[in-house]
Protein backbone atom coordinates (compact mmCIF):
# COMPACT_ATOMS: atom_id res chain seq x y z
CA UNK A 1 5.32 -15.31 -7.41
CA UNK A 2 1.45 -15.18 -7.09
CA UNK A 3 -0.05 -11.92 -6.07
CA UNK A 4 -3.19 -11.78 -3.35
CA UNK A 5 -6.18 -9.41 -4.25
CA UNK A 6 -4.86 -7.66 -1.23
CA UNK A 7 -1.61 -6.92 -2.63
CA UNK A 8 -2.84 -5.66 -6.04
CA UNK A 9 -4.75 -3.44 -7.84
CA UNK A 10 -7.41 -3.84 -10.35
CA UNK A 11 -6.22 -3.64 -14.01
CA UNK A 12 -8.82 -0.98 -14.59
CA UNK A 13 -6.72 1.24 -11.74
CA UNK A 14 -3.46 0.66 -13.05
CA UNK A 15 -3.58 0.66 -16.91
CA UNK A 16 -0.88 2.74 -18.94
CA UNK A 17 2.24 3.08 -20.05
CA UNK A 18 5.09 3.06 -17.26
CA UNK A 19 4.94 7.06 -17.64
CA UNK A 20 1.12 6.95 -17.46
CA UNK A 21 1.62 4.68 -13.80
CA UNK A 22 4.17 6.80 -12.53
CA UNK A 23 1.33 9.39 -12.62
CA UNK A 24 -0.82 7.85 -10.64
CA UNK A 25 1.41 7.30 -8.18
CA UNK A 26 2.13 10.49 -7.82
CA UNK A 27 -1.55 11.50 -7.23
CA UNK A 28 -1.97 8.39 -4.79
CA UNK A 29 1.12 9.48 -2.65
CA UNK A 30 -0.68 12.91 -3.16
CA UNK A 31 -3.31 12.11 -1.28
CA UNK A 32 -2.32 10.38 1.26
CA UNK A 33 0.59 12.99 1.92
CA UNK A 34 -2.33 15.96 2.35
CA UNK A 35 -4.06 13.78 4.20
CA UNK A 36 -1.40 13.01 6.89
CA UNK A 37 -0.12 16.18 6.97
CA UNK A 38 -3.85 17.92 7.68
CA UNK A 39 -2.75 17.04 11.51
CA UNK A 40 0.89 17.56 11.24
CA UNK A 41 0.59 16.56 15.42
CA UNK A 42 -0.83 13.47 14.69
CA UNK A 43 1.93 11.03 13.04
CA UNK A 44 0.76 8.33 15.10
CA UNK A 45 0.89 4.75 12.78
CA UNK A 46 -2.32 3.80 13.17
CA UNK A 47 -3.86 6.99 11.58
CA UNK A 48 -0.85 6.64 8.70
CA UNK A 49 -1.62 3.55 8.12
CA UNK A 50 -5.64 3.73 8.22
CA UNK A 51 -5.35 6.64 5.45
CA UNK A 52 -3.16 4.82 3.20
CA UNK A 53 -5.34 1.78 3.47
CA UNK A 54 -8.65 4.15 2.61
CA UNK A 55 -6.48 5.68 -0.06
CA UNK A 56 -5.96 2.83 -1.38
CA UNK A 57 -9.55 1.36 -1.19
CA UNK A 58 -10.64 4.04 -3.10
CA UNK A 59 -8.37 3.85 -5.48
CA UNK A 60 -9.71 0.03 -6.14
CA UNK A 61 -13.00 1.15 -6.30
CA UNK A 62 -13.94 -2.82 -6.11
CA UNK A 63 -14.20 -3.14 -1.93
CA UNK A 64 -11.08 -4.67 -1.36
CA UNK A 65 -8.62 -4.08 1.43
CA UNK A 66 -4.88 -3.57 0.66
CA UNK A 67 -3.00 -5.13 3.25
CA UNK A 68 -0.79 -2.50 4.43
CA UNK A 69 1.09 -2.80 8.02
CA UNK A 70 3.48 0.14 8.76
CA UNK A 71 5.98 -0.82 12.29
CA UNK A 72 8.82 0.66 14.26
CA UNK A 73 12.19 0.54 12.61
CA UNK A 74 15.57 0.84 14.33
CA UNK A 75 17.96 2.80 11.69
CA UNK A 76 20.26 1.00 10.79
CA UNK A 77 23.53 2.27 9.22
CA UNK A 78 22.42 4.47 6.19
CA UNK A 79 19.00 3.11 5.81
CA UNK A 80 16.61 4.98 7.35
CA UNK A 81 13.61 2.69 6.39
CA UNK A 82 12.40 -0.50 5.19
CA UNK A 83 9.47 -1.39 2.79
CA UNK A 84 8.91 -5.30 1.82
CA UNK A 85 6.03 -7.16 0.76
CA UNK A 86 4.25 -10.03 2.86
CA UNK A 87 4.56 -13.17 1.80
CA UNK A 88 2.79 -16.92 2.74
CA UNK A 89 3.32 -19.84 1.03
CA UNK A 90 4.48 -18.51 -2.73
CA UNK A 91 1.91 -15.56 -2.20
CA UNK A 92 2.14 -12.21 -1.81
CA UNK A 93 -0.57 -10.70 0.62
CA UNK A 94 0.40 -7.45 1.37
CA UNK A 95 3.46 -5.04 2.23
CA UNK A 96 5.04 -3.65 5.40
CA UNK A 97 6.19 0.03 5.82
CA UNK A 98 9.09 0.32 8.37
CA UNK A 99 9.77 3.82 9.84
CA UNK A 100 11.34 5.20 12.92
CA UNK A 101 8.95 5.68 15.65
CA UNK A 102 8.73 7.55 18.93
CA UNK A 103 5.80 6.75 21.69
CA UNK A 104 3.95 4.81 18.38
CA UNK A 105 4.25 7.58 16.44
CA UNK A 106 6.35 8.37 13.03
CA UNK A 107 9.34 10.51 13.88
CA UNK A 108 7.92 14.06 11.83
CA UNK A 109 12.01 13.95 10.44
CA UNK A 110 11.38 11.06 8.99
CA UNK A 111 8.40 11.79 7.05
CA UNK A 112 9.89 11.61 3.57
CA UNK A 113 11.37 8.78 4.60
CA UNK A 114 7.68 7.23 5.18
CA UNK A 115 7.00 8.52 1.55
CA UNK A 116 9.73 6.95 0.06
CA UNK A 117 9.23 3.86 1.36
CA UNK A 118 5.38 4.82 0.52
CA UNK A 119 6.52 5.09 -3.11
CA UNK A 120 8.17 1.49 -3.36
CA UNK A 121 4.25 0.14 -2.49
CA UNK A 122 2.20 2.03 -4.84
CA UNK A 123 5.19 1.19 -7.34
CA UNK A 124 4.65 -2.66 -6.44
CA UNK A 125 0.99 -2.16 -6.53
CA UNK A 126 0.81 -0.11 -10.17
CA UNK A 127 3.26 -2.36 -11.68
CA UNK A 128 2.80 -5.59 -10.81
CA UNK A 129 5.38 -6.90 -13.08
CA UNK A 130 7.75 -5.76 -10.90
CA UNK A 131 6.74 -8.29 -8.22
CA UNK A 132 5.93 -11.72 -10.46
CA UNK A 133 9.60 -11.02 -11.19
CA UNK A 134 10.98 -11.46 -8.15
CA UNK A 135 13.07 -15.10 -8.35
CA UNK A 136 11.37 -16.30 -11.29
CA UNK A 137 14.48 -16.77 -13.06
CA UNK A 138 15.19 -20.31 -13.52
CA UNK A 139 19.15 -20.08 -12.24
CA UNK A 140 21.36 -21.85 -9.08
CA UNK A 141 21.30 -19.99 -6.05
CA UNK A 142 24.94 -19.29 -6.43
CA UNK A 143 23.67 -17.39 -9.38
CA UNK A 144 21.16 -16.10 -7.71
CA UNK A 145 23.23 -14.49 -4.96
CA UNK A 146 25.70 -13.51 -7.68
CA UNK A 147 23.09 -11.40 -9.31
CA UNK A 148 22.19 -9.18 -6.35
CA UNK A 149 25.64 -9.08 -5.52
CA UNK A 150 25.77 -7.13 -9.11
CA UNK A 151 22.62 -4.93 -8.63
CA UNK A 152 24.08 -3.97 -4.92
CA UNK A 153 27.85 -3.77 -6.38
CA UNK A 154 27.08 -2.74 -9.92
CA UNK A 155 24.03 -0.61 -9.94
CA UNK A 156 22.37 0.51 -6.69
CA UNK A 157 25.42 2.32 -5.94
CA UNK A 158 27.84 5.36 -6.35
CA UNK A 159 31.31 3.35 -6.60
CA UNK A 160 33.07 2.63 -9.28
CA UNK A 161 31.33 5.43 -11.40
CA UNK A 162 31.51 9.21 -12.41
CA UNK A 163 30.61 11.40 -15.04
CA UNK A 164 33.35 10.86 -17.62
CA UNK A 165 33.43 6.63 -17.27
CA UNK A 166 30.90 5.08 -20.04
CA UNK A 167 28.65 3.12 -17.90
CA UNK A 168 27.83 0.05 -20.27
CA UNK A 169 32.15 -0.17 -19.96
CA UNK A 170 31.84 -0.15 -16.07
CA UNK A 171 29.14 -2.34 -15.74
CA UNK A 172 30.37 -5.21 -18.66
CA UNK A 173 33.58 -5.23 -16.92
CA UNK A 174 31.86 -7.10 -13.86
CA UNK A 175 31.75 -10.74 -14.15
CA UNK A 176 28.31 -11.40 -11.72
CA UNK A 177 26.20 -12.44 -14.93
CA UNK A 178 28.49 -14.42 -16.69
CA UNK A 179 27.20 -18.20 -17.56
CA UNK A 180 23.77 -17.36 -17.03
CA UNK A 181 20.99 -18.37 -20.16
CA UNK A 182 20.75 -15.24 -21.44
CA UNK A 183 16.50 -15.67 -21.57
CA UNK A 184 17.10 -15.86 -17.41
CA UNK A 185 19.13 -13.24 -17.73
CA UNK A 186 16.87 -10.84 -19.10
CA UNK A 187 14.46 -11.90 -15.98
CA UNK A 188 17.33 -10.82 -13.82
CA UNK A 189 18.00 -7.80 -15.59
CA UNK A 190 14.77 -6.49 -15.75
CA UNK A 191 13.95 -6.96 -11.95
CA UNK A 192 17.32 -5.12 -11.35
CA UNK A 193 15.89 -2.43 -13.84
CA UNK A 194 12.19 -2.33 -12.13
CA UNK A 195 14.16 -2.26 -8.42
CA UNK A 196 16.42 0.75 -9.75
CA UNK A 197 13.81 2.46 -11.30
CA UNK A 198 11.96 2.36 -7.98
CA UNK A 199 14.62 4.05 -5.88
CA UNK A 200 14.95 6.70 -8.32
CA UNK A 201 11.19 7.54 -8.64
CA UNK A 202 11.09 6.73 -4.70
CA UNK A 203 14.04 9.42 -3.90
CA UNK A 204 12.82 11.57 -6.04
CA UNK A 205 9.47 12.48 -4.80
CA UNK A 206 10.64 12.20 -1.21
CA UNK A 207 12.72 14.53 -1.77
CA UNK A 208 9.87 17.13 -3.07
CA UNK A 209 7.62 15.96 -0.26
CA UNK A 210 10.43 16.84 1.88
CA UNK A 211 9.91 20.45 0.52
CA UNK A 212 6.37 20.44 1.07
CA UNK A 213 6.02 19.04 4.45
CA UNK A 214 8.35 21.69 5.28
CA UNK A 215 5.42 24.20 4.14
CA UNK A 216 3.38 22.61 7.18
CA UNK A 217 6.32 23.19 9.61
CA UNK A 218 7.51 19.53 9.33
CA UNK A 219 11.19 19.13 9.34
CA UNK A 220 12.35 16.16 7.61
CA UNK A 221 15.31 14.67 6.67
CA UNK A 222 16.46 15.96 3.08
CA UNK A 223 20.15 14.29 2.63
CA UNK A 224 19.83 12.74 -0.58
CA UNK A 225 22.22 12.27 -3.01
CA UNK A 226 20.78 9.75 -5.90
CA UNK A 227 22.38 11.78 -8.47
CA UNK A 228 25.80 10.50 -7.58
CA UNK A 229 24.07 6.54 -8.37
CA UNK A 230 23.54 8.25 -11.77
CA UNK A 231 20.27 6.27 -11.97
CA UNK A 232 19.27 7.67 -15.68
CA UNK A 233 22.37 5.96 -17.12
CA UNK A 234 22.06 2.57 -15.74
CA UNK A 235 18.81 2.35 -16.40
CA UNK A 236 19.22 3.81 -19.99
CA UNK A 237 22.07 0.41 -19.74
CA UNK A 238 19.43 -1.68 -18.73
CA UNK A 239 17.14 -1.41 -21.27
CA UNK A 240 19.65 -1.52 -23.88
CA UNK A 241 21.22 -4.81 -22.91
CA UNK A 242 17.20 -6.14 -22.05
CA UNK A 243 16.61 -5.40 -25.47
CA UNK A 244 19.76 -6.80 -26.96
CA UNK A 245 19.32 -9.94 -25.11
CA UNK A 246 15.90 -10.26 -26.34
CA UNK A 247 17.34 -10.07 -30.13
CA UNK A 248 19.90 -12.67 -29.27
CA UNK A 249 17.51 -15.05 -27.88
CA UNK A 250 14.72 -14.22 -30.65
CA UNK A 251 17.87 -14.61 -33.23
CA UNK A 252 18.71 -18.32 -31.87
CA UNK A 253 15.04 -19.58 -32.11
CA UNK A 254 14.77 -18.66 -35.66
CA UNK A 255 18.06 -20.78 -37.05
């Protein structure tokens, strides 16, 4: 997947170890969160969406424009929001934000909900890789579907897990990956890894800009509950089996 200028970052902006990006993002989503909530009466999408876009600008420091288009979203079921990028013709040109509205304005309860989703972008946007990874592995779509059947099933989800199950066990029991080339398997196991560890960072922080918009006498919506996805340990499972894979494949080239 090719990336547009307006759906990246210069390398300057961005360069670091994971750690070192998740920093950033932090200070960007700092930003724009003191920005927004300078008029806590004034949620209305246009002015959310003009400050992340000079954020961001800023942040480039090169004059380009991130394309950045937050819209209405009608809950649906337990999802409260929506973030996806914008795509034409194999390239990626930008990213919508999708948040509940009233009268063109974001619902104030759902302001950490327009942060998470907020964190998904400036995770695309710091870590690129995360994006070019999207469908590049070279598999059937029957595969395909199989393998976000696993991360939905397997990974980005509380079932079938607690505290006293080891979750390599759990997760090796599941027959989704099976039959795949194990060097387009480690494509599909490191987006699932970069997609998990985006909802973690992502309900993290929302949840501890929940707590601060609640300084500036904005209620929001504080349910969360990632601890019972026990994000940490798949991930941890992740990079293990990303790394064994590796070995294997590295192993085979060499005989």
């Amino acid at each position: 997947m090719k990336i547009a200028k307006t759906a990246s970052l210069p390398l300057d902006a961005i360069r670091g170890t994971l750690k070192e990006r998740h920093v950033k993002i932090r200070a960007i989503a700092d930003e724009i969160f003191e920005k927004i909530v300078e008029k806590p009466n004034n949620l209305s999408l246009s002015r959310l969406q003009q400050i992340t876009q000079d954020t961001l600008t800023k942040t480039a420091g090169d004059g380009r424009k991130i394309n950045i288009q937050i819209k209405d979203y009608i809950v649906q079921g337990a999802c409260e929001g929506k973030e996806s990028y914008i795509e034409k013709d194999g390239i990626i040109e930008g990213f919508e934000i999708l948040v509940p509205t009233e009268k063109g304005a974001l619902k104030p309860s759902h302001l950490s909900v327009f942060m998470h989703e907020l964190i998904h972008t400036l995770y695309h946007l710091t870590v690129p890789k995360s994006l070019a990874l999207e469908g590049s592995a070279k598999v059937t779509k029957e595969q395909y579907r199989r393998a976000g059947k696993f991360y939905e099933n397997s990974l980005y989800t509380s079932e079938m897990f607690d505290w006293f199950n080891s979750i390599s066990t759990k997760i090796k029991q599941t027959i989704a990956l099976r039959g795949i080339d194990p060097k387009e398997k480690i494509k599909i196991l490191q987006e699932c890894k970069h997609s998990l560890t985006s909802e973690f960072f992502a309900y993290w922080e929302a949840e501890r800009y929940s707590c601060r918009a609640h300084k500036h006498g904005i209620k929001t919506i504080t349910s969360t509950d990632y601890d019972s996805v026990m994000f940490d340990d798949k991930i941890e499972y992740l990079e293990n089996e990303i790394a064994r894979l590796i070995k294997k494949v590295r192993k085979n080239k060499t005989q």
